[in-house]
C-alpha atoms as a PDB file:
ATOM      1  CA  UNK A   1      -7.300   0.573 -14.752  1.00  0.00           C
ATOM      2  CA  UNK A   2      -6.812   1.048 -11.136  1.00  0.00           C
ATOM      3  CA  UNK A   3      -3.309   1.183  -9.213  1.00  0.00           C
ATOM      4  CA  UNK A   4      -3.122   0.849  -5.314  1.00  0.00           C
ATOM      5  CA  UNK A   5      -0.126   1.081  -3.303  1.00  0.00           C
ATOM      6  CA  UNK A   6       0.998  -1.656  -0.075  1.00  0.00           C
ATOM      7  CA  UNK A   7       1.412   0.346   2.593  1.00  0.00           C
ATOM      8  CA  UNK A   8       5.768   0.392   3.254  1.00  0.00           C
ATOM      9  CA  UNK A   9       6.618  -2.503   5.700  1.00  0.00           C
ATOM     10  CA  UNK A  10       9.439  -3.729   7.454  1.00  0.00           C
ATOM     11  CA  UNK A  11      10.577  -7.748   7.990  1.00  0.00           C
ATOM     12  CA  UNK A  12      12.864  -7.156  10.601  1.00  0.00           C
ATOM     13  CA  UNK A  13      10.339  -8.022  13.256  1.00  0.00           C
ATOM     14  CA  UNK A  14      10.099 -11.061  15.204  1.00  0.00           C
ATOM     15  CA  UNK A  15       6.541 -11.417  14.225  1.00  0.00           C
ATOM     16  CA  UNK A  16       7.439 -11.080  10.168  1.00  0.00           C
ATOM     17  CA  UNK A  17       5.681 -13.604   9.038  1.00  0.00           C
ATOM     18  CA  UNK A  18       1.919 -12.913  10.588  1.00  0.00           C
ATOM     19  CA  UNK A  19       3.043  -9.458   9.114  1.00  0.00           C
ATOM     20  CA  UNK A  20       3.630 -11.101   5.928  1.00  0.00           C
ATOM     21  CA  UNK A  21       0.664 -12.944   6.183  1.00  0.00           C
ATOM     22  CA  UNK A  22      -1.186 -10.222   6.796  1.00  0.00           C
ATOM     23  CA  UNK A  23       0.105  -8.235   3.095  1.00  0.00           C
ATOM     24  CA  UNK A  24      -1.161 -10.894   1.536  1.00  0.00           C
ATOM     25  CA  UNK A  25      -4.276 -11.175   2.514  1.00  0.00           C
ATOM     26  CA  UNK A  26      -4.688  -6.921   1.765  1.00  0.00           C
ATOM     27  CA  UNK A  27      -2.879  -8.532  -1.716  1.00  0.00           C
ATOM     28  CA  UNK A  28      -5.763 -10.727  -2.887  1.00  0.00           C
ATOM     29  CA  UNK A  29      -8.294  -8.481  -1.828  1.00  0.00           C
ATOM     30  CA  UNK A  30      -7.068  -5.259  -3.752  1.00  0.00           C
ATOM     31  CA  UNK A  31      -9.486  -4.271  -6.770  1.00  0.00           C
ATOM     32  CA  UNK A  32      -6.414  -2.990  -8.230  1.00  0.00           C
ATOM     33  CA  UNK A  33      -4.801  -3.815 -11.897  1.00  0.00           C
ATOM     34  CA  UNK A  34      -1.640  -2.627 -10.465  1.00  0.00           C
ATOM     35  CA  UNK A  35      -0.162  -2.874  -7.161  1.00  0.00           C
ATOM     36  CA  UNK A  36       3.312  -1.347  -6.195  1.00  0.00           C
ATOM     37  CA  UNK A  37       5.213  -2.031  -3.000  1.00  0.00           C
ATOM     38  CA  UNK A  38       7.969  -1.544  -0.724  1.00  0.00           C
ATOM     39  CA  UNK A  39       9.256  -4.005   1.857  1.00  0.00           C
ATOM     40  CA  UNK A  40      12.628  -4.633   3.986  1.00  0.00           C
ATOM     41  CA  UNK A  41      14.006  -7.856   4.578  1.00  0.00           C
ATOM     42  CA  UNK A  42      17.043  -8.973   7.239  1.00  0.00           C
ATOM     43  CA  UNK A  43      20.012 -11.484   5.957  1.00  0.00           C
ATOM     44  CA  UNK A  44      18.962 -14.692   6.821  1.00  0.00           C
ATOM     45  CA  UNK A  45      15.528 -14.065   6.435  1.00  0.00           C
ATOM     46  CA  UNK A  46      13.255 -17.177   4.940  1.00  0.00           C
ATOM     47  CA  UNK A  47       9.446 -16.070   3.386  1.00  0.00           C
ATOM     48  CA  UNK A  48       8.145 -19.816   3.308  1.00  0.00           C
ATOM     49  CA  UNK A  49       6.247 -21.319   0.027  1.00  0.00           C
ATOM     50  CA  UNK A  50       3.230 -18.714  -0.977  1.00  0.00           C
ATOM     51  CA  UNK A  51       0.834 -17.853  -3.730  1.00  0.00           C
ATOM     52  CA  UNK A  52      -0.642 -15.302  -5.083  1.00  0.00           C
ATOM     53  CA  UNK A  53      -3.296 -14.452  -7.941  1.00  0.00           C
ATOM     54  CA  UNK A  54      -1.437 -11.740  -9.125  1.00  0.00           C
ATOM     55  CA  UNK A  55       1.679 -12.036 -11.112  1.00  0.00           C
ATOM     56  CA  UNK A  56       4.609 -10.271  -9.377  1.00  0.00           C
ATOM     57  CA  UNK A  57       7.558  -8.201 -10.758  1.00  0.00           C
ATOM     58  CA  UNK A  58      10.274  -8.774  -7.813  1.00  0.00           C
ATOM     59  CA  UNK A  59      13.242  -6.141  -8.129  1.00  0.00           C
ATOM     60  CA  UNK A  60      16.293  -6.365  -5.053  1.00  0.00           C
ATOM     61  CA  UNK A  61      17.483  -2.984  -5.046  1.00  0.00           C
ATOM     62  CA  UNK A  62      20.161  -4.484  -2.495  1.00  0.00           C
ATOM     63  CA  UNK A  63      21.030  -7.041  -1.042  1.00  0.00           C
ATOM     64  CA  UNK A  64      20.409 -10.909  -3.370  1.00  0.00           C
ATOM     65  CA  UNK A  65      17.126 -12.919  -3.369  1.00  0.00           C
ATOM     66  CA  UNK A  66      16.717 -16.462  -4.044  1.00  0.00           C
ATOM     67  CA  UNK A  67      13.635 -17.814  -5.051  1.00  0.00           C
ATOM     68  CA  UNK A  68      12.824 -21.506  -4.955  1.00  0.00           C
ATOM     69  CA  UNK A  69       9.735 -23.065  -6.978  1.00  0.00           C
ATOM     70  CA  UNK A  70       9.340 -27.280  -7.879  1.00  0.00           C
ATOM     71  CA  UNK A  71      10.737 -25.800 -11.191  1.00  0.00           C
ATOM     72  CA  UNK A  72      14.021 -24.490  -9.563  1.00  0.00           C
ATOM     73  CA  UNK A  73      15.749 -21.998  -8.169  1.00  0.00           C
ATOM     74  CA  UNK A  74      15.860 -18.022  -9.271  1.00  0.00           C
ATOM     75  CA  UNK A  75      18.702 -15.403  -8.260  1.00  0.00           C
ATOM     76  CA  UNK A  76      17.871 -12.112  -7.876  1.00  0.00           C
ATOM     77  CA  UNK A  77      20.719  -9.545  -7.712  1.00  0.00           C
ATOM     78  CA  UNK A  78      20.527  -5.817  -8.051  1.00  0.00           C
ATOM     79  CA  UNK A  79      19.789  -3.999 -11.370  1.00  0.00           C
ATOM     80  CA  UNK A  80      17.516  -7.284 -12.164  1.00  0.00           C
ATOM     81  CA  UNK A  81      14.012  -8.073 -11.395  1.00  0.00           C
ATOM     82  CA  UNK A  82      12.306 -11.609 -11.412  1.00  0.00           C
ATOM     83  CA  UNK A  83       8.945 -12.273 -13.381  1.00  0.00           C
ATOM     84  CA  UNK A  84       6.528 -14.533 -11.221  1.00  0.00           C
ATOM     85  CA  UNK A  85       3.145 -15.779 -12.856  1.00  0.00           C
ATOM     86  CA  UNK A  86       0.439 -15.956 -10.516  1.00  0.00           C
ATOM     87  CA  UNK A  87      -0.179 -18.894  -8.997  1.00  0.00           C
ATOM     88  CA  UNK A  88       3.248 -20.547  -8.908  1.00  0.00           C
ATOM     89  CA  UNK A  89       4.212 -21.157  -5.160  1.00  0.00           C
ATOM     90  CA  UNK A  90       7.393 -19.760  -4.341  1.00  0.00           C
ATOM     91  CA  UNK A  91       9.689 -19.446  -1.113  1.00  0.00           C
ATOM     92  CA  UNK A  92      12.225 -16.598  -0.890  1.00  0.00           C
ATOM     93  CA  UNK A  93      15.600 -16.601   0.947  1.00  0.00           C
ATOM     94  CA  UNK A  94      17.173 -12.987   1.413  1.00  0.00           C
ATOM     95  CA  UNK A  95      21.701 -12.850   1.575  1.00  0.00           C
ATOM     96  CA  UNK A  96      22.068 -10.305   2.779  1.00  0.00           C
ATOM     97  CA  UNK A  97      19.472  -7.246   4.105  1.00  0.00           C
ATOM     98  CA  UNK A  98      17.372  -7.133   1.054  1.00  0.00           C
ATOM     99  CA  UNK A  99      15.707  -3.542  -0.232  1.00  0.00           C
ATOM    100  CA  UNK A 100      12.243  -5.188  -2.287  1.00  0.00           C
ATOM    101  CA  UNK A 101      10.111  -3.581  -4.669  1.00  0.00           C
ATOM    102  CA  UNK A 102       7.174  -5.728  -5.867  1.00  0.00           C
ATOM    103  CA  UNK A 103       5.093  -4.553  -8.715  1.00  0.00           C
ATOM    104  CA  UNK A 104       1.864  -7.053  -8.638  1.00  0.00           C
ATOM    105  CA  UNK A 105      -0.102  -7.201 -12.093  1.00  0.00           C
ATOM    106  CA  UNK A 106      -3.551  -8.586 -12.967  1.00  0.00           C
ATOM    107  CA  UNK A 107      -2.692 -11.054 -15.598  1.00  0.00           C
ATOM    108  CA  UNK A 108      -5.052  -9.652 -17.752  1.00  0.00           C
ATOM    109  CA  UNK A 109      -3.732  -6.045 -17.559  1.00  0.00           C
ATOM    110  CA  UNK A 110      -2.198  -6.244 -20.517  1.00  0.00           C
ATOM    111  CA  UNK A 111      -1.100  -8.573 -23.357  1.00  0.00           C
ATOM    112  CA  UNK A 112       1.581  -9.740 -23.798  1.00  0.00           C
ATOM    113  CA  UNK A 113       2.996 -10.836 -20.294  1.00  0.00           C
ATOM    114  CA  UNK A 114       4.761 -13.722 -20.478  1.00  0.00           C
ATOM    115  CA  UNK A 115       3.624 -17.446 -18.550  1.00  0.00           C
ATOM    116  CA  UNK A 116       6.952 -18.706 -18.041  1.00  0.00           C
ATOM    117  CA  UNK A 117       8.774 -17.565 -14.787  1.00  0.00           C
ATOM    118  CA  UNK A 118      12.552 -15.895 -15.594  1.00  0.00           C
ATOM    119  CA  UNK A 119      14.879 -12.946 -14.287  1.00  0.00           C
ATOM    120  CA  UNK A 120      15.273 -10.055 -16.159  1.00  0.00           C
ATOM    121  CA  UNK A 121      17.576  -7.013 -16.295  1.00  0.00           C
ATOM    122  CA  UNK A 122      16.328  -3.524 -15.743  1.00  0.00           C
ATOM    123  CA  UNK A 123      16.713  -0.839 -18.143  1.00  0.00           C
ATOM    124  CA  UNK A 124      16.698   2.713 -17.022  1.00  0.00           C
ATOM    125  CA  UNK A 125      13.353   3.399 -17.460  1.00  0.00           C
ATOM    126  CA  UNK A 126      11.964   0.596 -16.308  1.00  0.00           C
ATOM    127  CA  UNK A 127      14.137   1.347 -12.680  1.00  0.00           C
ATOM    128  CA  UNK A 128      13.079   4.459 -13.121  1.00  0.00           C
ATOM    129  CA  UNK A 129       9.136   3.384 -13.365  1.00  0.00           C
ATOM    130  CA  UNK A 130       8.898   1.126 -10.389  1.00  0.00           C
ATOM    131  CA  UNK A 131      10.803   3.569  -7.922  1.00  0.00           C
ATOM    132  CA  UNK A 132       8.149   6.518  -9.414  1.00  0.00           C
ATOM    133  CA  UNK A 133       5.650   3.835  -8.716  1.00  0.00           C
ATOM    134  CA  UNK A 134       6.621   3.132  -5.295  1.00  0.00           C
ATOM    135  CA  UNK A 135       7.540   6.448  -4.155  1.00  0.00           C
ATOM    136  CA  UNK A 136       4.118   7.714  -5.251  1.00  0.00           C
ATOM    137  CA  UNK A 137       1.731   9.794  -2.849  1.00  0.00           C
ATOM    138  CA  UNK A 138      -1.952   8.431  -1.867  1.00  0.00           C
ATOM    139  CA  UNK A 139      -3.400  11.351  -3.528  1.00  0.00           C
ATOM    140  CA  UNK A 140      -0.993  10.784  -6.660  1.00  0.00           C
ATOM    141  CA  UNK A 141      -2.600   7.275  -7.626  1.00  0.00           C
ATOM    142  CA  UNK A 142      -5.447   8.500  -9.763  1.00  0.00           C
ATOM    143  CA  UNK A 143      -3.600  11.446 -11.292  1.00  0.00           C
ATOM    144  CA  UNK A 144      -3.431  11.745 -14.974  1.00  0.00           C
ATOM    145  CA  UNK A 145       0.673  11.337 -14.314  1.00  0.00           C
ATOM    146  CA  UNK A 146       0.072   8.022 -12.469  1.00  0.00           C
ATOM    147  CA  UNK A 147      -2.297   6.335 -14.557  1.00  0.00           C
ATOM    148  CA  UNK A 148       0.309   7.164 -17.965  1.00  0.00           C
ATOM    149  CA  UNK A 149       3.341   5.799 -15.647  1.00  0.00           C
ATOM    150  CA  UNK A 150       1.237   2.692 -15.004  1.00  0.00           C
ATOM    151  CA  UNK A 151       0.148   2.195 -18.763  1.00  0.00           C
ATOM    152  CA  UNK A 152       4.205   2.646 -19.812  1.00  0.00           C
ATOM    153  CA  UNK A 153       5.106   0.149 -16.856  1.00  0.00           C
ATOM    154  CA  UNK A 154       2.745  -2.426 -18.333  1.00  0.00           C
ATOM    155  CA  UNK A 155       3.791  -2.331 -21.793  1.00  0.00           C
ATOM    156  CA  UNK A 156       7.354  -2.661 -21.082  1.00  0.00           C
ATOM    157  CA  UNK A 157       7.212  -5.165 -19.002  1.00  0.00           C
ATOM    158  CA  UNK A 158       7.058  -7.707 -21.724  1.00  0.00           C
ATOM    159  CA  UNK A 159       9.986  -5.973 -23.389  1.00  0.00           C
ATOM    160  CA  UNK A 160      12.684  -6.660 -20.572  1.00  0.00           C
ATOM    161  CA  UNK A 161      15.453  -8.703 -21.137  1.00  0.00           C
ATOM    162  CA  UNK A 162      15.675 -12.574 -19.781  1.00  0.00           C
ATOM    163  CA  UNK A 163      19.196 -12.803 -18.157  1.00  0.00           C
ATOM    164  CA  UNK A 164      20.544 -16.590 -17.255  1.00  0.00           C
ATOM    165  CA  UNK A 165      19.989 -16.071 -13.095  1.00  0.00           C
ATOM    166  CA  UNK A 166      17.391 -19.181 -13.250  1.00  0.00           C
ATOM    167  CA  UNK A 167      17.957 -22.729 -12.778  1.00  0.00           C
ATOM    168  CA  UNK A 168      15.446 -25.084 -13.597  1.00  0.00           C
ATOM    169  CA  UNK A 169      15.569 -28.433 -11.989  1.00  0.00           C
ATOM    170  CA  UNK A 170      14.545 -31.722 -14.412  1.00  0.00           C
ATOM    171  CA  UNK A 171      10.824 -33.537 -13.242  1.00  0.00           C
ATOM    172  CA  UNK A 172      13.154 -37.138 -13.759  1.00  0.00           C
ATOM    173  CA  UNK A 173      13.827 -38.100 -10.200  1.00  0.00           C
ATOM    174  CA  UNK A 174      17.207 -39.336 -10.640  1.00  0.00           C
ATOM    175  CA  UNK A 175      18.598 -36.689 -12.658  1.00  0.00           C
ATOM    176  CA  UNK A 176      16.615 -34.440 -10.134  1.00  0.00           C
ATOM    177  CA  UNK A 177      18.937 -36.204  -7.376  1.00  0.00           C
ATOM    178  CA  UNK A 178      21.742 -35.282  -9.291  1.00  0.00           C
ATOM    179  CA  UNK A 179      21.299 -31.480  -9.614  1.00  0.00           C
ATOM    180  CA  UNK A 180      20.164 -31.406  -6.111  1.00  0.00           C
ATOM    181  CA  UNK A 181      23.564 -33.170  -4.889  1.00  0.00           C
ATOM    182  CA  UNK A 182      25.695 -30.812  -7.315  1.00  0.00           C
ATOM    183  CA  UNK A 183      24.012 -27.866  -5.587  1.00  0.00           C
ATOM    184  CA  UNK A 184      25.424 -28.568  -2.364  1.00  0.00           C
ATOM    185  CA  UNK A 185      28.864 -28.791  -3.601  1.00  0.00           C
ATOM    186  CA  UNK A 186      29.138 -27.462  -7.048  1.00  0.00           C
ATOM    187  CA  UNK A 187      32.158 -27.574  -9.286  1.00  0.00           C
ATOM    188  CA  UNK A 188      33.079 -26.796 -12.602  1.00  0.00           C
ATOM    189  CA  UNK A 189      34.709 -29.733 -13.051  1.00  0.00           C
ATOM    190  CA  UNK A 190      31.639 -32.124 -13.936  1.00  0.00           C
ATOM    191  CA  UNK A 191      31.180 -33.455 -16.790  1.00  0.00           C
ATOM    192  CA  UNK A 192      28.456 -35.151 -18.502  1.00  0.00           C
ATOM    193  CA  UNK A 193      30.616 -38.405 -18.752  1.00  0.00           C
ATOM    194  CA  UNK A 194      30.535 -39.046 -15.080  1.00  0.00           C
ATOM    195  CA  UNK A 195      26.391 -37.793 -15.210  1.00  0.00           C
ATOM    196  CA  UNK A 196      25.774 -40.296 -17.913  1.00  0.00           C
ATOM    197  CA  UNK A 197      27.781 -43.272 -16.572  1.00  0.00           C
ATOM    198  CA  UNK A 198      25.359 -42.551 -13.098  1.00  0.00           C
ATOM    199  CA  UNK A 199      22.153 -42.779 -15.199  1.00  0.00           C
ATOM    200  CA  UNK A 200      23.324 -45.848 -17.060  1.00  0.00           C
ATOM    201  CA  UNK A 201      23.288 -43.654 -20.257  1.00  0.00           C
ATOM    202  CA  UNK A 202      25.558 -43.107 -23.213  1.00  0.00           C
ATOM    203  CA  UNK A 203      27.122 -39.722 -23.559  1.00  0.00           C
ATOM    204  CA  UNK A 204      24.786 -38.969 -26.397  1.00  0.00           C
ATOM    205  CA  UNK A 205      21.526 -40.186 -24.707  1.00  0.00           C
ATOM    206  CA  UNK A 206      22.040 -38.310 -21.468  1.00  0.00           C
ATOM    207  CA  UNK A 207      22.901 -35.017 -23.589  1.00  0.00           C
ATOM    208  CA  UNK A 208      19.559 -34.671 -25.171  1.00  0.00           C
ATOM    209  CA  UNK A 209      18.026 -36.142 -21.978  1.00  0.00           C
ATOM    210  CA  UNK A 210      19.245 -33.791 -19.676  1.00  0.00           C
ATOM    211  CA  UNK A 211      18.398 -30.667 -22.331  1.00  0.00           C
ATOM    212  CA  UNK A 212      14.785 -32.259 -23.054  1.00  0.00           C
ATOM    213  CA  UNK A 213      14.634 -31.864 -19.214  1.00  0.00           C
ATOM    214  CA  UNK A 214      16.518 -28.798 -18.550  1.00  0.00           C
ATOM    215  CA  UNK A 215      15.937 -26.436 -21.469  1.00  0.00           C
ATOM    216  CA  UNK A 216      20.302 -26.325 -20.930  1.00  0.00           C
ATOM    217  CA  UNK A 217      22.790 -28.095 -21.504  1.00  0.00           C
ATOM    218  CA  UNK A 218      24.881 -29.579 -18.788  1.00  0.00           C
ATOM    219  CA  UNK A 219      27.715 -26.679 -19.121  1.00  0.00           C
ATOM    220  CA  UNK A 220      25.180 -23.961 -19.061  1.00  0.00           C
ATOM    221  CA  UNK A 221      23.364 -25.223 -16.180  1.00  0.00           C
ATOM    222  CA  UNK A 222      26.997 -25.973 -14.338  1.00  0.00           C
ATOM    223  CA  UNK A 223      27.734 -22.522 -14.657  1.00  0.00           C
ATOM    224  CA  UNK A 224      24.738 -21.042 -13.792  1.00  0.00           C
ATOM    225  CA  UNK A 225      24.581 -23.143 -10.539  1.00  0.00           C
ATOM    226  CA  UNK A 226      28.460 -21.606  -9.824  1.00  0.00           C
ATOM    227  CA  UNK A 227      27.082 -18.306 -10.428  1.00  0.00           C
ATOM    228  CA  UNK A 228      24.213 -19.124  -7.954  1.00  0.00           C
ATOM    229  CA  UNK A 229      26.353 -20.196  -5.362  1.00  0.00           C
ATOM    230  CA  UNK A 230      28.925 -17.645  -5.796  1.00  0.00           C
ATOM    231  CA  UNK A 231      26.718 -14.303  -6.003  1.00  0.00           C
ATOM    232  CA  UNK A 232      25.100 -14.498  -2.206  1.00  0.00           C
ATOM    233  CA  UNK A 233      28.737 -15.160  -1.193  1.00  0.00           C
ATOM    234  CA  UNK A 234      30.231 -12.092  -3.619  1.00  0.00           C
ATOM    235  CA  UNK A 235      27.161  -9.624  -2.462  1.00  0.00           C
ATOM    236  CA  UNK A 236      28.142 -10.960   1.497  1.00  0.00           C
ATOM    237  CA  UNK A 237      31.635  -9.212   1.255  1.00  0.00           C
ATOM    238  CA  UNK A 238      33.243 -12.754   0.839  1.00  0.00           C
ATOM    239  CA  UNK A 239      36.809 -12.021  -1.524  1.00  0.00           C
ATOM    240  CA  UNK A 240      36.373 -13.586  -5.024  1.00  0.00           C
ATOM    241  CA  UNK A 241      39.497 -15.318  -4.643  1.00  0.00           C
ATOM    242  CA  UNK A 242      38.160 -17.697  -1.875  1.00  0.00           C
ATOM    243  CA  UNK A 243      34.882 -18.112  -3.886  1.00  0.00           C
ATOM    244  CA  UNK A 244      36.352 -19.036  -6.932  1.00  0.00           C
ATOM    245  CA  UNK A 245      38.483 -21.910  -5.174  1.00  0.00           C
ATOM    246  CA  UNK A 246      36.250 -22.679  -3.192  1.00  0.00           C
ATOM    247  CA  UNK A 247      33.766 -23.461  -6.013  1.00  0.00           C
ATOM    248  CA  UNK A 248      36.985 -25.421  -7.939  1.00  0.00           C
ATOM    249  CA  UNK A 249      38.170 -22.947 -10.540  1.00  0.00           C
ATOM    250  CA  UNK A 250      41.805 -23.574 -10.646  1.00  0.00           C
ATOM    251  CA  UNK A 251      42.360 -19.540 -11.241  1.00  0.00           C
ATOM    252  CA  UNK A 252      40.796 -16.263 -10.587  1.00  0.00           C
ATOM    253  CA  UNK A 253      41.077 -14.990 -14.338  1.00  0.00           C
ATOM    254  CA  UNK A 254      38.920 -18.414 -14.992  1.00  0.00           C
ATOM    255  CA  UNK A 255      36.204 -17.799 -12.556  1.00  0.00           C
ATOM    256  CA  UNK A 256      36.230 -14.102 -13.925  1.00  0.00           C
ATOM    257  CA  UNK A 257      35.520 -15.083 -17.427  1.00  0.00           C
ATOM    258  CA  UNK A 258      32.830 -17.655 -16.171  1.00  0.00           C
ATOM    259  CA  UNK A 259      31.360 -14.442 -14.634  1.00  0.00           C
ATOM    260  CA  UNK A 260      31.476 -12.291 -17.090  1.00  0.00           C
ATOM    261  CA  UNK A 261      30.629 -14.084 -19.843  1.00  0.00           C
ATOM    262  CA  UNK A 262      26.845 -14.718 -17.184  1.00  0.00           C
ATOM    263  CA  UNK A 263      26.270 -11.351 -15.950  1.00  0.00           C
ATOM    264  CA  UNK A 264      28.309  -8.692 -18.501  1.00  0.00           C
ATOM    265  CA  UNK A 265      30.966  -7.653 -16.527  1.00  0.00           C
ATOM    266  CA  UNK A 266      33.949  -8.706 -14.249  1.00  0.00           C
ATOM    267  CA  UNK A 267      33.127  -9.475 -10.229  1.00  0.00           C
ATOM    268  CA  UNK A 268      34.621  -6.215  -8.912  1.00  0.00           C
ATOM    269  CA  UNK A 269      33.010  -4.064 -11.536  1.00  0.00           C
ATOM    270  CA  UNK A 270      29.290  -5.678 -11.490  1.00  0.00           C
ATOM    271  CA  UNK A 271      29.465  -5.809  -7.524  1.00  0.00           C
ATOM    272  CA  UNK A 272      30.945  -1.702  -7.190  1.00  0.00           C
ATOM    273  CA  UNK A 273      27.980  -1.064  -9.942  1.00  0.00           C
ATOM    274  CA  UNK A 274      25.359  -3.089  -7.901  1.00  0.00           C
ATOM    275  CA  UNK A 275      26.572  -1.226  -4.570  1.00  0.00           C
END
């Protein structure tokens, strides 16, 4: 196998995106199996629909990234990494100055790597892996050390942990209108009642419909679009008591357990951890 390394860049040029151009054109043509990476992003900034024939492992070591494909929309906080198949175009907003490390893998590398696009958690060793990775010398790549990191990285790759940071959008057009609208001002207080009354569907119908569509039910995919909305805001500085009525919780204990339940741990604790 052969590992190469992107040379570290930096976003926060005006010219980013003939920069960013530019990586990906070194990108697809690498020889390499593996291909590690370091990059530095501003707040704000928008990487506009790309693809690439490698798949991508994408780990925020600050900051959050969002990640938009026709399938939906992907969250990527700290401690968490997002698995991208090649070939699926994706755009990527950054909230706040975002830290990247990509880890770009042949699909063929190894088996086992899953087709399906999610966001994972990172275990120690796997954090520990892609930072080795990254940080490695030129004259490292080739070394006996290097090419056993590599073969480790591979093969646990398949082994991480899907975490509920994704959320897929339905191909039906109207319910698609739906989701979209709910995005822009999400609540927790819709219900599939009001959904299924829109669609001219009985309760029943539109629960299996929007599941067949979804891969979630309607509560699950509420929350997760909360949690979408409210993360960027958390990571921003923003006080969880103004997120959590602003996205319609009547309490902060009830957007706490909302959280928790999603991501492990209370606001205050998962953002000091991420920090």
């Amino acid at each position: 196998m052969l590992y190469l390394k992107f040379p570290e860049a930096s976003f926060f040029a005006k010219d980013f995106l003939r920069l960013h151009l530019q990586r990906l054109e070194w990108l697809e043509q690498s020889k390499g199996d593996v291909v590690a990476g370091l990059a530095h992003y501003p707040s704000g900034c928008h990487i506009p629909e790309h693809r690439h024939s490698l798949s991508q492992l994408l780990h925020a070591m600050t900051g959050v990234a969002m990640v938009t494909t026709k399938f939906g929309r992907w969250m990527v906080p700290p401690h968490h990494a997002l698995w991208l198949p090649a070939g699926i175009g994706h755009a990527v907003d950054m909230h706040g100055d975002v830290a990247m490390h990509s880890i770009y893998v042949r699909p063929d590398a190894v088996e086992g790597l899953k087709s399906h696009l999610h966001v994972t958690s990172l275990t120690p060793l796997m954090d520990t892996l892609i930072r080795e990775m990254v940080a490695s010398p030129e004259q490292e790549q080739v070394s006996p050390r290097a090419t056993y990191m590599m073969g480790l990285l591979l093969h646990e790759i398949p082994m991480l942990e899907e975490q509920p940071l994704g959320l897929p959008f339905p191909d039906d057009t109207r319910l698609a209108a739906l989701c979209r609208s709910f995005l822009k001002d999400p609540s927790p207080r819709t219900n599939i009642d009001d959904w299924a009354d829109r669609l001219g569907m009985s309760r029943r119908t539109f629960t299996r419909f929007f599941r067949r569509e979804t891969g979630l039910s309607l509560s699950t995919w509420r929350q997760q679009a909360c949690l979408l909305s409210a993360l960027p805001r958390l990571t921003e500085g923003e006080p969880v008591t103004s997120v959590a009525l602003d996205l319609g919780y009547n309490s902060v204990p009830a957007f706490t357990t909302m959280f928790k339940r999603m991501l492990g741990a209370p606001p205050r604790n998962y953002l000091h951890s991420a920090a």
